[in-house]
PDB file of N, CA and C in Angstrom:
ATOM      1  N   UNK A   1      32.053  13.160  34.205  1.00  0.00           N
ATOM      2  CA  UNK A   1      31.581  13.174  32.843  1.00  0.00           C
ATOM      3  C   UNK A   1      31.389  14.625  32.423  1.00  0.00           C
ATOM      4  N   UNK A   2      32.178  14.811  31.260  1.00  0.00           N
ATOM      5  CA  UNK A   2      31.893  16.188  30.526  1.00  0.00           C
ATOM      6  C   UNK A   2      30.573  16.434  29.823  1.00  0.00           C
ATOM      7  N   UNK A   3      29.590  17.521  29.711  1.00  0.00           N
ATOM      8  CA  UNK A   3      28.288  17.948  29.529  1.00  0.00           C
ATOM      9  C   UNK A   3      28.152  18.230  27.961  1.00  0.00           C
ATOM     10  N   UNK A   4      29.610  18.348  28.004  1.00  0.00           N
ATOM     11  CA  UNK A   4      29.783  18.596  26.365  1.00  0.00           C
ATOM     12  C   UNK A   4      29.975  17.595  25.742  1.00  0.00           C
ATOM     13  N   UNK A   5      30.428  16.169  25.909  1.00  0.00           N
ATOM     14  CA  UNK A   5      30.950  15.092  25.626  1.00  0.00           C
ATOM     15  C   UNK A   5      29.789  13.970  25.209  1.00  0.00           C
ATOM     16  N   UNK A   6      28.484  14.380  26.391  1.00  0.00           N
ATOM     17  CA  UNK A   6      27.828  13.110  26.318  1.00  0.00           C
ATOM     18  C   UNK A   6      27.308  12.181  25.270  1.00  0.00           C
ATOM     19  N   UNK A   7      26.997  11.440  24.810  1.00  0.00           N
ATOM     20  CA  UNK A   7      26.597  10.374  23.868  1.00  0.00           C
ATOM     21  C   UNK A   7      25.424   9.880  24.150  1.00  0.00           C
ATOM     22  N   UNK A   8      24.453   9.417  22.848  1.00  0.00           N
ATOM     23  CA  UNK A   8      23.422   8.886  23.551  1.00  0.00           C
ATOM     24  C   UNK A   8      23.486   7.787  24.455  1.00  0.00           C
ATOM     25  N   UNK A   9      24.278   7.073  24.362  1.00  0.00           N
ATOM     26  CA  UNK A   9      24.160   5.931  25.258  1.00  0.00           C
ATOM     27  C   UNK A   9      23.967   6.556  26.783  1.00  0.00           C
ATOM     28  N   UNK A  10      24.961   7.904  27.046  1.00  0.00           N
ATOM     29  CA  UNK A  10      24.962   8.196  28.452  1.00  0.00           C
ATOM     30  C   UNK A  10      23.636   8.326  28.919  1.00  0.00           C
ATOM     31  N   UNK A  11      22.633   8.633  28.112  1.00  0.00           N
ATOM     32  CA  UNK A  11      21.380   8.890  28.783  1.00  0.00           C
ATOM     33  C   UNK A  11      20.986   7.632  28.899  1.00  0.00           C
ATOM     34  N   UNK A  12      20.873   6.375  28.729  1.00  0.00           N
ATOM     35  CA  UNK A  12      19.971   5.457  29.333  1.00  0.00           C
ATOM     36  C   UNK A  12      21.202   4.348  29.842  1.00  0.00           C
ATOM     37  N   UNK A  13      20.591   3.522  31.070  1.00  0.00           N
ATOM     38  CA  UNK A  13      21.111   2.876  31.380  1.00  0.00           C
ATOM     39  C   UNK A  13      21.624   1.546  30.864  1.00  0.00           C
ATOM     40  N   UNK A  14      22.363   0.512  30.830  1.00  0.00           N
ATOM     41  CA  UNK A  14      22.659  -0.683  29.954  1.00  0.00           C
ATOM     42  C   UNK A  14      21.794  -1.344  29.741  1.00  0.00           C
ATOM     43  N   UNK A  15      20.399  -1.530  30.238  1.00  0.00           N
ATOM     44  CA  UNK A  15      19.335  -1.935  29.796  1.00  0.00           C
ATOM     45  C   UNK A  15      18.129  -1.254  30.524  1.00  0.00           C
ATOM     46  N   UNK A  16      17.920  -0.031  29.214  1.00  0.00           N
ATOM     47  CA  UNK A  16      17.002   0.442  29.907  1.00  0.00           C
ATOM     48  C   UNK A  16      16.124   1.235  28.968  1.00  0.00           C
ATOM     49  N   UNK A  17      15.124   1.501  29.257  1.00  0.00           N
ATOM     50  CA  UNK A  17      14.193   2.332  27.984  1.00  0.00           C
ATOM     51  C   UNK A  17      13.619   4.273  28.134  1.00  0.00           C
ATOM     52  N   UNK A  18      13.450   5.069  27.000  1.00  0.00           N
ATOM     53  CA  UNK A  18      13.347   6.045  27.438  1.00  0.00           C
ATOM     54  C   UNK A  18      11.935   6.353  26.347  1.00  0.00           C
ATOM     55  N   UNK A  19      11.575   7.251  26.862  1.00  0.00           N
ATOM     56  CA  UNK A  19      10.204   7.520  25.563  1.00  0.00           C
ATOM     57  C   UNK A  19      10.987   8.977  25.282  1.00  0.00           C
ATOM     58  N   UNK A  20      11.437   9.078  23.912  1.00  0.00           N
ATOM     59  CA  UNK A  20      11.746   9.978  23.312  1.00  0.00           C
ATOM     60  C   UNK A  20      10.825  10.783  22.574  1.00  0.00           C
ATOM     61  N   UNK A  21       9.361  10.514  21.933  1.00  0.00           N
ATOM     62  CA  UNK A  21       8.440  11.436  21.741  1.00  0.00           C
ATOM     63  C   UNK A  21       7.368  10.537  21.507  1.00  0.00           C
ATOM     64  N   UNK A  22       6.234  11.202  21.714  1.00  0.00           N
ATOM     65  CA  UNK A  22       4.758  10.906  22.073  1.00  0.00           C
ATOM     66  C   UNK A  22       4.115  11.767  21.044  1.00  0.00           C
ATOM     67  N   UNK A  23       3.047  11.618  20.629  1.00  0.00           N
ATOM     68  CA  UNK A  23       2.139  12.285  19.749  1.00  0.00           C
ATOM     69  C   UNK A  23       0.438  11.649  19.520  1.00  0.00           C
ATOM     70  N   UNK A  24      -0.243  12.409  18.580  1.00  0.00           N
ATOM     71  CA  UNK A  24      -1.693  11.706  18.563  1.00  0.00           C
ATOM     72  C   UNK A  24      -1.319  10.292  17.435  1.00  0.00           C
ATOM     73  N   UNK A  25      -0.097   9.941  16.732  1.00  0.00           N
ATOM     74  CA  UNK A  25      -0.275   8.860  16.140  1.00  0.00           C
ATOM     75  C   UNK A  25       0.600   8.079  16.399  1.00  0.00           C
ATOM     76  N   UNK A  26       2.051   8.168  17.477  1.00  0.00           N
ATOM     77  CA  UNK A  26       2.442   7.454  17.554  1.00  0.00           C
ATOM     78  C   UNK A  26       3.400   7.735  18.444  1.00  0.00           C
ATOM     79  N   UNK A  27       4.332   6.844  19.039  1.00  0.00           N
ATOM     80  CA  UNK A  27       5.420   6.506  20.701  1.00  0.00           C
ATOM     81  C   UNK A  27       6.389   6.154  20.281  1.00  0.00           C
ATOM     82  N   UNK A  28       7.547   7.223  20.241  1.00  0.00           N
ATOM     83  CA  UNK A  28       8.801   6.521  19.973  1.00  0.00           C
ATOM     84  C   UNK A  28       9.899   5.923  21.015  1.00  0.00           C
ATOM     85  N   UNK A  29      10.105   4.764  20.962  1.00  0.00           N
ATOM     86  CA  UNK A  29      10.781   4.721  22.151  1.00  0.00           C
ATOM     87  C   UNK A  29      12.834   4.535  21.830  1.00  0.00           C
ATOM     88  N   UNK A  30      13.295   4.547  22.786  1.00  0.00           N
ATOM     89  CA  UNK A  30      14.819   4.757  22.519  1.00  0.00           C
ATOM     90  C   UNK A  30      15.063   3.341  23.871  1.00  0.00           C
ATOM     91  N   UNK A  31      15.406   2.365  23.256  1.00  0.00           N
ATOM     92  CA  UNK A  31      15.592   1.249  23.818  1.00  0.00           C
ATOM     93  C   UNK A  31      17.607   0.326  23.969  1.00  0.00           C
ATOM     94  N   UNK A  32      17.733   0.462  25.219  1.00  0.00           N
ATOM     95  CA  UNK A  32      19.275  -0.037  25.373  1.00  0.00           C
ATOM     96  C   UNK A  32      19.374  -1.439  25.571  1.00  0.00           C
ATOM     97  N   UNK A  33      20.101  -2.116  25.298  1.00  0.00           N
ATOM     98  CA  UNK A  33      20.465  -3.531  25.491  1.00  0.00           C
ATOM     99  C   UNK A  33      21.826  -3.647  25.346  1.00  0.00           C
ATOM    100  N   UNK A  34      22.397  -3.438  26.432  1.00  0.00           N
ATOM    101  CA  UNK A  34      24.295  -3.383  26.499  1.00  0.00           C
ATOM    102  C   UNK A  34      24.494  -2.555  25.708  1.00  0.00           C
ATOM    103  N   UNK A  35      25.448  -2.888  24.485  1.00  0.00           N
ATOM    104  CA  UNK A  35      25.844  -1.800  23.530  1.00  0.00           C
ATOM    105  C   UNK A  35      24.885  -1.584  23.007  1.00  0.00           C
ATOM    106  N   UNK A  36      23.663  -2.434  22.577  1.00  0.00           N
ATOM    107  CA  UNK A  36      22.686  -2.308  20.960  1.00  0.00           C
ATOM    108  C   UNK A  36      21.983  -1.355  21.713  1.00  0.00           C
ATOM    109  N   UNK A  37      21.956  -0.466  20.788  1.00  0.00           N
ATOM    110  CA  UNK A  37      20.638   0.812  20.940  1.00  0.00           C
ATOM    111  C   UNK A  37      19.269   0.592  19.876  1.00  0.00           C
ATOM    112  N   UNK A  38      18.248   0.567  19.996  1.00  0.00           N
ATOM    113  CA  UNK A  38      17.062   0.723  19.255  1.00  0.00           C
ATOM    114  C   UNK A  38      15.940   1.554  19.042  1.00  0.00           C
ATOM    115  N   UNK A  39      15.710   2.197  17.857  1.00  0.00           N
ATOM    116  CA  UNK A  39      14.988   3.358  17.953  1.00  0.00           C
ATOM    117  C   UNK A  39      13.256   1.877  17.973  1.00  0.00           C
ATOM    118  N   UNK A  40      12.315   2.150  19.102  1.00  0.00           N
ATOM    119  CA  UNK A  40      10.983   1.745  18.443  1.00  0.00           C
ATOM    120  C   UNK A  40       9.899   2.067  18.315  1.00  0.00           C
ATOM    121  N   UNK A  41       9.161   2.477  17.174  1.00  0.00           N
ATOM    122  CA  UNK A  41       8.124   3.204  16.905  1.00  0.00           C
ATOM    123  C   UNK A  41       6.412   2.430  17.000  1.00  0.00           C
ATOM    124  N   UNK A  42       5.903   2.891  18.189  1.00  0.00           N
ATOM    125  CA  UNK A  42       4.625   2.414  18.103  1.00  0.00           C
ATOM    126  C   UNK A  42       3.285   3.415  17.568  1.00  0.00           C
ATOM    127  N   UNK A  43       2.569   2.470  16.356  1.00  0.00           N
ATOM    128  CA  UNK A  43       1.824   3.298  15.835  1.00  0.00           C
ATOM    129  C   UNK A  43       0.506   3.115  16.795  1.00  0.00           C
ATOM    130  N   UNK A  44      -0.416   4.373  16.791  1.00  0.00           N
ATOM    131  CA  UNK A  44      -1.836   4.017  17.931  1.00  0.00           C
ATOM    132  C   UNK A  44      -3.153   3.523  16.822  1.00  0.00           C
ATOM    133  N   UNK A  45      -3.831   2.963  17.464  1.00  0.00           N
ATOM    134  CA  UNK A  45      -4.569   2.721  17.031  1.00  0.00           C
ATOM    135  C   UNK A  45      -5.243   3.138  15.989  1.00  0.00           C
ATOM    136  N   UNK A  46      -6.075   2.838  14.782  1.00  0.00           N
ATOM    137  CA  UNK A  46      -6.404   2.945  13.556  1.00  0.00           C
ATOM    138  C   UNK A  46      -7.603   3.235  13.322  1.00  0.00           C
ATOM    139  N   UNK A  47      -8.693   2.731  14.292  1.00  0.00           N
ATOM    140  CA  UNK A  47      -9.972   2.798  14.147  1.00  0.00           C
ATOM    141  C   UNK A  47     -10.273   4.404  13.765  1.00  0.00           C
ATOM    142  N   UNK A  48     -10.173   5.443  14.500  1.00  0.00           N
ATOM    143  CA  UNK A  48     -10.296   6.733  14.202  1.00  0.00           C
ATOM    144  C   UNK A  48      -9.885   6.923  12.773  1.00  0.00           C
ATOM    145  N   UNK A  49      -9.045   6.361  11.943  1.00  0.00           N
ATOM    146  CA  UNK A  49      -8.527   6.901  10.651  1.00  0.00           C
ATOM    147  C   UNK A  49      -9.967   5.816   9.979  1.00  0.00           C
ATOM    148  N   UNK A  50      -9.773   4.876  10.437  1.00  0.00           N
ATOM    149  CA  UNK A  50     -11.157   3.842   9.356  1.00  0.00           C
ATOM    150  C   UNK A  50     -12.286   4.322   9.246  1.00  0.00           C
ATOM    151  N   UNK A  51     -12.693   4.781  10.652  1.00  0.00           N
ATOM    152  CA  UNK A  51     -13.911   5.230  10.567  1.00  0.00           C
ATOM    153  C   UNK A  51     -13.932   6.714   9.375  1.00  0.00           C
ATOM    154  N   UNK A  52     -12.953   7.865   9.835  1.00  0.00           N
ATOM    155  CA  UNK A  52     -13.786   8.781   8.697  1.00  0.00           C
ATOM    156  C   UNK A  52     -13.469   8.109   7.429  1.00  0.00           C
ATOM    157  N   UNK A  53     -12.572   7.182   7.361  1.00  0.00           N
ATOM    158  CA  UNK A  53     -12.450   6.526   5.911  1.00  0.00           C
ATOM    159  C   UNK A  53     -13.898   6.212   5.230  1.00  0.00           C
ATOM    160  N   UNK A  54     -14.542   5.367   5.873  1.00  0.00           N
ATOM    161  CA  UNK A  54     -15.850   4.958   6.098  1.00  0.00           C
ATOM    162  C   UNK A  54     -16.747   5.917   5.853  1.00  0.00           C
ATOM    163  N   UNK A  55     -16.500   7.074   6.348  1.00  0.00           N
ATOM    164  CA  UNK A  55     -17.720   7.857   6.579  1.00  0.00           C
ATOM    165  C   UNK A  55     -17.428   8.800   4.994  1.00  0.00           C
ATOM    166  N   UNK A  56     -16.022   8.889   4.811  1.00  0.00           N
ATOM    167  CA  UNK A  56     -16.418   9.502   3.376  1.00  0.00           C
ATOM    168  C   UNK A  56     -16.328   8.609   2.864  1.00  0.00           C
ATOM    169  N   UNK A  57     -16.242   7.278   2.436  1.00  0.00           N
ATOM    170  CA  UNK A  57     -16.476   6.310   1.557  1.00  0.00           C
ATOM    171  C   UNK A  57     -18.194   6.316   1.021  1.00  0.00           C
ATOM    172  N   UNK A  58     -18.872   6.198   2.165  1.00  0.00           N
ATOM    173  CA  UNK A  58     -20.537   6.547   2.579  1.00  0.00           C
ATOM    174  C   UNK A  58     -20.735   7.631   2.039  1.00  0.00           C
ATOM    175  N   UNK A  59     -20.428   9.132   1.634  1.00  0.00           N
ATOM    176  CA  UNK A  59     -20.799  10.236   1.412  1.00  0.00           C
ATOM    177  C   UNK A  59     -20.302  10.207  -0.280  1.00  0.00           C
ATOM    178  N   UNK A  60     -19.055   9.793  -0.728  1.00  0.00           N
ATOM    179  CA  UNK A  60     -18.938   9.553  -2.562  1.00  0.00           C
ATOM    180  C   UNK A  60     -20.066   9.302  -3.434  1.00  0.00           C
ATOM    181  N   UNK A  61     -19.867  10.233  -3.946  1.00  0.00           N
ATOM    182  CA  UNK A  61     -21.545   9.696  -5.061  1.00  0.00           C
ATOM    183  C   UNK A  61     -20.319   9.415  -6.057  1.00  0.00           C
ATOM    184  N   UNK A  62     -20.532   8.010  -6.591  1.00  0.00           N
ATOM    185  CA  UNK A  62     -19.732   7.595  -7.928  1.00  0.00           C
ATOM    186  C   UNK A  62     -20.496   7.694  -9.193  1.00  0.00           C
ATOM    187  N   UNK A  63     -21.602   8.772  -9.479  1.00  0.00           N
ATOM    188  CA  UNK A  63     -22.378   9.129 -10.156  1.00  0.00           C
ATOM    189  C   UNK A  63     -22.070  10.655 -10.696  1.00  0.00           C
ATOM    190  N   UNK A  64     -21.788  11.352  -9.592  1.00  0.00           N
ATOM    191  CA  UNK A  64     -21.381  12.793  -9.291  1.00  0.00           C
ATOM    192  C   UNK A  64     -20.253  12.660 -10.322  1.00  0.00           C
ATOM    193  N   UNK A  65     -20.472  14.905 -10.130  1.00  0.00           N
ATOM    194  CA  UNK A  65     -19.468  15.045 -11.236  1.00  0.00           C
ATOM    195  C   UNK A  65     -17.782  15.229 -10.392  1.00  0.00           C
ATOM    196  N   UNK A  66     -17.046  14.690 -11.105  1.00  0.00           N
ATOM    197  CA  UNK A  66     -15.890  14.428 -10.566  1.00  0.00           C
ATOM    198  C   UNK A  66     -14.437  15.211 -11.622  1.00  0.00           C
ATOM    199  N   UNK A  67     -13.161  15.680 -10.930  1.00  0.00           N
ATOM    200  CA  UNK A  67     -12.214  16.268 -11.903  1.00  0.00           C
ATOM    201  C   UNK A  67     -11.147  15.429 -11.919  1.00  0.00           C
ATOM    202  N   UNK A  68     -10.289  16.006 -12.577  1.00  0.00           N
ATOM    203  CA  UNK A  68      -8.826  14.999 -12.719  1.00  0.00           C
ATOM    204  C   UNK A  68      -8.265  14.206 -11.432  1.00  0.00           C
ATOM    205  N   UNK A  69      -8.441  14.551 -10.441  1.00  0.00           N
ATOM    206  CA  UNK A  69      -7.790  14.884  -9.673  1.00  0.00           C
ATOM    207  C   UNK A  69      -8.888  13.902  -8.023  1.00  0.00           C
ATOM    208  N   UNK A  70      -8.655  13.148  -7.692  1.00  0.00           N
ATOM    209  CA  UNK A  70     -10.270  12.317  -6.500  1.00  0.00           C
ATOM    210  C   UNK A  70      -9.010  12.077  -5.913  1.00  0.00           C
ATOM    211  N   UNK A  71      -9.558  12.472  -4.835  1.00  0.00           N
ATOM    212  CA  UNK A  71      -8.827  11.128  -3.153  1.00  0.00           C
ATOM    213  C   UNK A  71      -9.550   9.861  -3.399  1.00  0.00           C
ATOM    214  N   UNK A  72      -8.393   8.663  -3.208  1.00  0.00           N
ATOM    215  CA  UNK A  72      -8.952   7.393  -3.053  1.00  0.00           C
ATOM    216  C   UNK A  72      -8.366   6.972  -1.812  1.00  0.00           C
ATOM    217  N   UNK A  73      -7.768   7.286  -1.038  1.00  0.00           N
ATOM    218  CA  UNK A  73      -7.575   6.563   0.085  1.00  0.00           C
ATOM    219  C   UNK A  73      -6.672   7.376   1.204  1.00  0.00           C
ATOM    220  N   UNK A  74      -6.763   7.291   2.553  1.00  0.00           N
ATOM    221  CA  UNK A  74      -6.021   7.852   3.436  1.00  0.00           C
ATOM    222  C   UNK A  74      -5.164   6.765   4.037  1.00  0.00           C
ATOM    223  N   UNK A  75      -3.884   6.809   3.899  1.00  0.00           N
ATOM    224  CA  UNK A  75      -2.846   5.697   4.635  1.00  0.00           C
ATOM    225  C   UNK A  75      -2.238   6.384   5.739  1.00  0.00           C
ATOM    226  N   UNK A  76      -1.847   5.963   6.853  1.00  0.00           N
ATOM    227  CA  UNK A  76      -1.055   6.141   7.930  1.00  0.00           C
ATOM    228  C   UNK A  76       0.440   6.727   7.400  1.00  0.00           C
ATOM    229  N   UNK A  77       1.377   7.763   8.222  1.00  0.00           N
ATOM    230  CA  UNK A  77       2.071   7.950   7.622  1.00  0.00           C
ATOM    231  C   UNK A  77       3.079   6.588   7.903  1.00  0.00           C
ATOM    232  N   UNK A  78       3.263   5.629   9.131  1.00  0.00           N
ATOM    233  CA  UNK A  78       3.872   4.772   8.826  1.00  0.00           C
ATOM    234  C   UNK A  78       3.664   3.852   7.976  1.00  0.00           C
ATOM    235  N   UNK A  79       3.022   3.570   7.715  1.00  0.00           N
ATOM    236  CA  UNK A  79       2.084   2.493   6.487  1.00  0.00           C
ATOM    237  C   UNK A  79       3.211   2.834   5.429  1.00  0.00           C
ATOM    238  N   UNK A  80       2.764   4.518   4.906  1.00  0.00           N
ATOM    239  CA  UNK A  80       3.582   5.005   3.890  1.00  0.00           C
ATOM    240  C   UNK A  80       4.497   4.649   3.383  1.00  0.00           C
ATOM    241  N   UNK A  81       5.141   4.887   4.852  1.00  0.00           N
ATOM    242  CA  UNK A  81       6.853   4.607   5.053  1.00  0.00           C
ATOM    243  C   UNK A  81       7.464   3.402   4.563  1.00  0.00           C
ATOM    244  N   UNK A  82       6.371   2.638   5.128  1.00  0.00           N
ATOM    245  CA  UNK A  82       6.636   1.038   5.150  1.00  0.00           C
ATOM    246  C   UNK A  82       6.454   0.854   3.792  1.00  0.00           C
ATOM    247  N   UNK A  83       5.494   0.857   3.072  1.00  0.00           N
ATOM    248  CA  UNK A  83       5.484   0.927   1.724  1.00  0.00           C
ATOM    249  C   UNK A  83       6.618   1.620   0.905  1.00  0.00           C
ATOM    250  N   UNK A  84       7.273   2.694   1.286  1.00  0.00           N
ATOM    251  CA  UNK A  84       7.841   3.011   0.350  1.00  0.00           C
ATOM    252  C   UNK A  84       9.408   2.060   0.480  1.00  0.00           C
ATOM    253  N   UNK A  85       9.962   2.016   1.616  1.00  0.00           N
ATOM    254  CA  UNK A  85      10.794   0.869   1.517  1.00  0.00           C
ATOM    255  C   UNK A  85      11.056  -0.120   0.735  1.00  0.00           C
ATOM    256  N   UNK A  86       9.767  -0.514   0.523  1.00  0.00           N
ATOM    257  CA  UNK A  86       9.212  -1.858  -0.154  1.00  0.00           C
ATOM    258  C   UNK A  86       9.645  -1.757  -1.659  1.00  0.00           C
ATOM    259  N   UNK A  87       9.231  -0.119  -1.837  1.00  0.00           N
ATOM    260  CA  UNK A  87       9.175  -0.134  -3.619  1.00  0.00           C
ATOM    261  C   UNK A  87       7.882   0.452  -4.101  1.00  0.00           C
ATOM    262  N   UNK A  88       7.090  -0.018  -3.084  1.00  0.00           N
ATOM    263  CA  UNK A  88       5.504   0.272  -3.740  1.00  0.00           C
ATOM    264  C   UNK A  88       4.988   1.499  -4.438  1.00  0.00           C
ATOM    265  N   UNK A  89       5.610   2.741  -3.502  1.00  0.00           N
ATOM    266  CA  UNK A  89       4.875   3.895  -3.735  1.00  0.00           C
ATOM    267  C   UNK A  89       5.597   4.825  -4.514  1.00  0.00           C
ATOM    268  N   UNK A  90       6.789   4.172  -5.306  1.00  0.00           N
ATOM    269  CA  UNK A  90       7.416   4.504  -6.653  1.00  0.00           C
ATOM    270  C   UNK A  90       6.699   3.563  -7.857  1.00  0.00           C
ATOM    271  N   UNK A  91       6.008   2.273  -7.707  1.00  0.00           N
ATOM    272  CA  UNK A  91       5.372   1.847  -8.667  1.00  0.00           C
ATOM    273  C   UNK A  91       3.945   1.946  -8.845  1.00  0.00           C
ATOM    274  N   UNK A  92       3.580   2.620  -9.687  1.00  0.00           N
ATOM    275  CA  UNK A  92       2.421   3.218 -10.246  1.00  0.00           C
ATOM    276  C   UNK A  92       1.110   1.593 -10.072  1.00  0.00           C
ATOM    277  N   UNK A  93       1.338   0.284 -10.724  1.00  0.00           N
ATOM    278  CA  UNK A  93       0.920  -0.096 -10.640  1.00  0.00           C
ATOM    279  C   UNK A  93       1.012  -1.090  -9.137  1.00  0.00           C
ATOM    280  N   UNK A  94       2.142  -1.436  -8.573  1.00  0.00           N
ATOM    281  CA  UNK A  94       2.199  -1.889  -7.327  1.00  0.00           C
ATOM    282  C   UNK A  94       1.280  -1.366  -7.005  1.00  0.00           C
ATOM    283  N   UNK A  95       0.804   0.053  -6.505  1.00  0.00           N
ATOM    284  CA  UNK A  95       0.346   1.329  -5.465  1.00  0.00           C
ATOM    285  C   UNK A  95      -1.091   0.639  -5.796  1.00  0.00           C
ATOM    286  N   UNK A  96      -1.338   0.421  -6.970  1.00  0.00           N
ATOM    287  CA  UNK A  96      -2.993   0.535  -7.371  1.00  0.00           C
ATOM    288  C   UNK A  96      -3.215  -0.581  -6.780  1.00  0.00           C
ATOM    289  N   UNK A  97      -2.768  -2.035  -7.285  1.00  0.00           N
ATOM    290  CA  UNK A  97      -3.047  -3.530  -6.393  1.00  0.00           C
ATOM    291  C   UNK A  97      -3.026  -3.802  -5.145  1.00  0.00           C
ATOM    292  N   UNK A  98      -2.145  -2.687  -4.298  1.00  0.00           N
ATOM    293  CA  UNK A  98      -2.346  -2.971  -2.741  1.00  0.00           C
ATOM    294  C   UNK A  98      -3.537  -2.033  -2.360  1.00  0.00           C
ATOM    295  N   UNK A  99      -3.931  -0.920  -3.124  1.00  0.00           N
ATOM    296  CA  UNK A  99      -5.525  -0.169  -2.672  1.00  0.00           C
ATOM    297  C   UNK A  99      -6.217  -0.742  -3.034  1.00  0.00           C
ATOM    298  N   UNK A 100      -6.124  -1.471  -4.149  1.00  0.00           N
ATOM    299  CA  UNK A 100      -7.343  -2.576  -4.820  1.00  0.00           C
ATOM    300  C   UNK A 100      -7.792  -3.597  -4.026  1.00  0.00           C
ATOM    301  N   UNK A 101      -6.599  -4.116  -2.729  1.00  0.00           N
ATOM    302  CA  UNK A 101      -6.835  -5.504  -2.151  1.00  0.00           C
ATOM    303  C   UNK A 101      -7.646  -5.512  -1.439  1.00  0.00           C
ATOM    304  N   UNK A 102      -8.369  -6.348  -1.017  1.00  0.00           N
ATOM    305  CA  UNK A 102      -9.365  -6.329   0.140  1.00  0.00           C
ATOM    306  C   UNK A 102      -8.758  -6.109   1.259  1.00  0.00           C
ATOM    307  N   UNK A 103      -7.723  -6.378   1.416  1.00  0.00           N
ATOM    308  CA  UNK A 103      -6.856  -6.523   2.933  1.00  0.00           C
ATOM    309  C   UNK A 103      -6.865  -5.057   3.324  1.00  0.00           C
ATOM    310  N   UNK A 104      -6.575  -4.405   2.717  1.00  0.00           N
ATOM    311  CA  UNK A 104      -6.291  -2.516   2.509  1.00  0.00           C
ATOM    312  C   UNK A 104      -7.821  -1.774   2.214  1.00  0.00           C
ATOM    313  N   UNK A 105      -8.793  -2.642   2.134  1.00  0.00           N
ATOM    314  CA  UNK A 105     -10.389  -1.945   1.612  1.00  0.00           C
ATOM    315  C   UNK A 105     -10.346  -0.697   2.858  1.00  0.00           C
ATOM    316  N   UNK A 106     -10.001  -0.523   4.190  1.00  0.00           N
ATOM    317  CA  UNK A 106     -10.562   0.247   5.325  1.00  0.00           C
ATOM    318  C   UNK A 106      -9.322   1.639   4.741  1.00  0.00           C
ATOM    319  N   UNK A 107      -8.226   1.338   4.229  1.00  0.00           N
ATOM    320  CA  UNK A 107      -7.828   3.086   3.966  1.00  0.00           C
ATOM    321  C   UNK A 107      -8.837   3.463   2.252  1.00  0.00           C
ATOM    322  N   UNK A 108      -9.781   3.023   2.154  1.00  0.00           N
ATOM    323  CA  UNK A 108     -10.075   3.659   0.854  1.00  0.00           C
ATOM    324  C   UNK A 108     -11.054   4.352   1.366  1.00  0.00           C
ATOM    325  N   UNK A 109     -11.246   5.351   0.339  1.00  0.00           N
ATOM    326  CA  UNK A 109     -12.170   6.785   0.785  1.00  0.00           C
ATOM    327  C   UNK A 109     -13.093   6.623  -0.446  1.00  0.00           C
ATOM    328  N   UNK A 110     -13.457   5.914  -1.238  1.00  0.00           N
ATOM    329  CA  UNK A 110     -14.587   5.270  -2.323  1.00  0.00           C
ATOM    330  C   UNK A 110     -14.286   3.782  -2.479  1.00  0.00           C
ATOM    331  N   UNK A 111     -15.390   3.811  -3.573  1.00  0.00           N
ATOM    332  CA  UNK A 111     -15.502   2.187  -3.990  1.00  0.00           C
ATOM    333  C   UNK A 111     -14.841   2.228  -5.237  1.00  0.00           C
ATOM    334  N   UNK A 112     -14.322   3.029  -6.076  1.00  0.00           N
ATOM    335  CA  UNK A 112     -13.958   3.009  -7.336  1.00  0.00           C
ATOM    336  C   UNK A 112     -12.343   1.356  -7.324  1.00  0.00           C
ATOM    337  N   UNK A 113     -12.097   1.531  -8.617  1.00  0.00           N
ATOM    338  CA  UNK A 113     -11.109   0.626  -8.731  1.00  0.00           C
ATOM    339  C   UNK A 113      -9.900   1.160  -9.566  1.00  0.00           C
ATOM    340  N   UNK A 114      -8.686   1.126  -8.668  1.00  0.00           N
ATOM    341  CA  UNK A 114      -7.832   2.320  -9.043  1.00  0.00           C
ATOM    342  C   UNK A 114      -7.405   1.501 -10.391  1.00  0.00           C
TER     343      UNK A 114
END
């Protein structure tokens, strides 16, 4: 086998898995199954992002003086991703009804109502 030639497939075996990168939010893995190759991305756990969510949710005075311009919520960047696929985070009002939902209450960083 030429060094110059190789392909990804040459690196993993016909069924076999490789961890292609690691980080503090997430594991990508590079997965073989005969010919099919699969990139798969595992996101880590969330609690750490909820909690300071939480903790500045707790610190917002919705009384205070405020400018054009407020954070309402911190999303994962896969979340993002996933959302933008969707459509969501090109529609102005989509964006507001999925921060509005209860299901999504733990990425908001206040109580306001977008």
């Amino acid at each position: 086998m030429d060094n110059n030639t190789l392909s990804l497939g040459d690196l993993l075996p016909q069924n076999g898995t490789l961890l292609w990168s690691e980080d503090d939010e997430k594991t990508i893995w590079l997965v073989r199954d005969g010919d099919k190759m699969e990139i798969i991305t595992e996101w880590k756990s969330l609690s750490a992002l909820f909690d300071a969510n939480a903790q500045e949710a707790a610190e917002f005075s919705r009384t205070g003086s405020h400018g054009d311009l407020q954070k309402v919520a911190s999303i994962p960047k896969g979340l993002f991703a996933e959302w933008r696929k969707e459509g969501i985070t090109d529609d102005p009002i989509a964006m507001a009804r999925r921060l509005n939902d209860a299901d999504f209450r733990k990425f908001r960083t206040n109580n306001w109502v977008i």
